[in-house]
Protein backbone atom coordinates (compact mmCIF):
# COMPACT_ATOMS: atom_id res chain seq x y z
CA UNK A 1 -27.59 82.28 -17.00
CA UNK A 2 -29.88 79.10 -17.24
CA UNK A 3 -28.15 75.31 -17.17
CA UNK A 4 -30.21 72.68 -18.89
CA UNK A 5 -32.42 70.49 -16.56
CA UNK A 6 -31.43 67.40 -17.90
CA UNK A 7 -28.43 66.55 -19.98
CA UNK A 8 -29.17 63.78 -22.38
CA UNK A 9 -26.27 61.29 -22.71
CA UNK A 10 -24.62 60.47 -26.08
CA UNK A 11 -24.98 56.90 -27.85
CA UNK A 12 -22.28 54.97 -26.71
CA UNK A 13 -20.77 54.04 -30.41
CA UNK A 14 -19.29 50.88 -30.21
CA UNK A 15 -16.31 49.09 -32.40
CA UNK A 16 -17.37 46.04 -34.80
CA UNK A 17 -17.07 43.14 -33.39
CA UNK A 18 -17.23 44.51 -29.90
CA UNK A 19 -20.57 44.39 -29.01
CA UNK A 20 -23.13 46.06 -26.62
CA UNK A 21 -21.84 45.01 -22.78
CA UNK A 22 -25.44 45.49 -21.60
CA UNK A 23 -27.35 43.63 -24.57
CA UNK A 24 -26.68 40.01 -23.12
CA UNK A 25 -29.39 41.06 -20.76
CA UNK A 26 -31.68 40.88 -23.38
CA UNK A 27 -31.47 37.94 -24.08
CA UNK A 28 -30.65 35.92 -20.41
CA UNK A 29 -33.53 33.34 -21.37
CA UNK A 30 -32.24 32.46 -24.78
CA UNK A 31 -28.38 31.53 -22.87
CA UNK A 32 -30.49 29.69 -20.44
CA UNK A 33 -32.43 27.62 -22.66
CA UNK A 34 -29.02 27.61 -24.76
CA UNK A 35 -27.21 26.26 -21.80
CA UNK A 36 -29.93 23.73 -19.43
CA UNK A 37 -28.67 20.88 -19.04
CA UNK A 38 -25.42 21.35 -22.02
CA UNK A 39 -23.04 18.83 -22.01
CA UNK A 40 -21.22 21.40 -24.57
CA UNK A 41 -17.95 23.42 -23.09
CA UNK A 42 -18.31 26.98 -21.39
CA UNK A 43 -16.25 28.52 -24.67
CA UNK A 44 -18.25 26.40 -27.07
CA UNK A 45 -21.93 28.09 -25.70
CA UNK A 46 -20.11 31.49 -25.52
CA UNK A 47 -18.60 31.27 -28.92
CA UNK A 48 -22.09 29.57 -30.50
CA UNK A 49 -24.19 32.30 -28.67
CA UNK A 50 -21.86 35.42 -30.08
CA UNK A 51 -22.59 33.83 -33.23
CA UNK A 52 -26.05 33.94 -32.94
CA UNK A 53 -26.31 37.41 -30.99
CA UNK A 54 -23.74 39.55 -32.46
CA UNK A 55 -24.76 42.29 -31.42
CA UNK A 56 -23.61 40.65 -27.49
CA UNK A 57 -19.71 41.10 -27.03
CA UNK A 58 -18.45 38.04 -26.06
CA UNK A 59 -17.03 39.44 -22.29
CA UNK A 60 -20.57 40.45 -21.20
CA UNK A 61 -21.73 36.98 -22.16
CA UNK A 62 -19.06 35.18 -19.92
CA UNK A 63 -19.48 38.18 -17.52
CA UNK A 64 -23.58 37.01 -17.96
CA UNK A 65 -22.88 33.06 -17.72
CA UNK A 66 -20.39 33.10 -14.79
CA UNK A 67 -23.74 35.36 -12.88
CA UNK A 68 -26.85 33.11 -14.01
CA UNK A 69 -25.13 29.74 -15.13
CA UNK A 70 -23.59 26.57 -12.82
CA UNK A 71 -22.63 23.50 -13.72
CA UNK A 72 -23.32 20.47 -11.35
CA UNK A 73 -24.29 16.74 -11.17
CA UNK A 74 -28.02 16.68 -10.16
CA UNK A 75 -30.24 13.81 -9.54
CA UNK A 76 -30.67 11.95 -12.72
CA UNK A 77 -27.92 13.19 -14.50
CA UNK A 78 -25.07 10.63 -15.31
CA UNK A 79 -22.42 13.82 -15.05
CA UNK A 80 -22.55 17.47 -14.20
CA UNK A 81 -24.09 19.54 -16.76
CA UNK A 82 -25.24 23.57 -17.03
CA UNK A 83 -27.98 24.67 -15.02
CA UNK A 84 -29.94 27.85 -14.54
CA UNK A 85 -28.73 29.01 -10.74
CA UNK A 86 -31.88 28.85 -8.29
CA UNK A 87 -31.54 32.49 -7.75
CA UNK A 88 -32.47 33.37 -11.74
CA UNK A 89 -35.17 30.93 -11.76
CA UNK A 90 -37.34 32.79 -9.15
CA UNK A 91 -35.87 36.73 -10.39
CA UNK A 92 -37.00 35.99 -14.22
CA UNK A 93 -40.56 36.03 -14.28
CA UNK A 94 -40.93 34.12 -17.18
CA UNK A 95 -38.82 31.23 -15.98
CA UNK A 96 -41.43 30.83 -13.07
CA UNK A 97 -44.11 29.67 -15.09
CA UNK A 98 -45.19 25.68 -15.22
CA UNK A 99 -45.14 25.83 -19.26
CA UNK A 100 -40.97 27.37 -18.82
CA UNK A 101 -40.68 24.44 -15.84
CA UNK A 102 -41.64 21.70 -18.03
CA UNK A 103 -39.96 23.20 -21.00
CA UNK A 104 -36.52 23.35 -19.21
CA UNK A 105 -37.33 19.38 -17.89
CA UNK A 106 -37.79 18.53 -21.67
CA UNK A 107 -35.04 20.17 -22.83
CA UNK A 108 -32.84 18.33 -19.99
CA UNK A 109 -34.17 15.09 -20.62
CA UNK A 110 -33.87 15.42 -24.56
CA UNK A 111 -29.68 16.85 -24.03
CA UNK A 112 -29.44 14.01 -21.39
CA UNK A 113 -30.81 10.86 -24.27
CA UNK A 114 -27.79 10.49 -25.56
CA UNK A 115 -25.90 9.71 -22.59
CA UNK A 116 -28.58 7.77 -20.72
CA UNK A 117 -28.39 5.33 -23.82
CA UNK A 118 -24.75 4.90 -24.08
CA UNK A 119 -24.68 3.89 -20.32
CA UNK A 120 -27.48 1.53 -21.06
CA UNK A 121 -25.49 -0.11 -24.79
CA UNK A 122 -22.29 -0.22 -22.14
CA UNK A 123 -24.37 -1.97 -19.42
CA UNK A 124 -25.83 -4.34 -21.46
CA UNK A 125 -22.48 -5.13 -23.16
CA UNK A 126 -20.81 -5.57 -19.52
CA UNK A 127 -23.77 -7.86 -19.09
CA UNK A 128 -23.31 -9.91 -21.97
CA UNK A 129 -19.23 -10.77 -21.43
């Protein structure tokens, strides 16, 4: 009697609307670039990002954020906002790279506008009373 040398696993078949637990890794960068420097709530990326990855069930995402994602008050922001954890900036290549770097900066400076000219309108109003 001979056995097979490898056994091939069956397709995992998954239920609509529950998604692939292991395709959020695909797509780490795009929840990082989704999420640097997001004033938006944790459901509100989750819920935003399921709508634009389907195929990600919305667990895995959380499971993904909670791993990769912090939110903290850094040196020229006005409140604490998502970041990229150190740790996933030097294990994703690409995130390494000066052109990601500045990238990420511009995309933190262009969230953080907004809020960087209210507290300049509501300074100069406080100035002018």
């Amino acid at each position: 009697m001979s056995f097979p040398l490898c056994l091939k696993k069956p397709e995992k078949v998954y239920d609509i609307g529950q998604g692939d637990p292991n395709a959020i890794l695909k797509y780490r960068m795009e929840l990082i670039y989704m999420c640097y420097s997001s004033l938006e709530s944790k459901s509100v990326i989750v819920d935003d990002f399921n709508a634009k990855y389907p195929d990600c069930s919305k667990k895995s995402i959380e499971r993904v954020f909670k791993e990769i994602i912090v939110k903290e008050k850094r040196e020229n922001d006005l409140r604490p906002v998502w970041y990229a954890t150190d740790q996933i900036l030097l294990d994703l290549v690409e995130l390494s790279s000066p052109s990601n770097k500045e990238y990420l900066a511009s995309l933190a400076a262009e969230r953080m506008k907004p809020l960087i000219e209210e507290a300049e309108e509501l300074e100069k109003t406080r100035l002018e009373e």
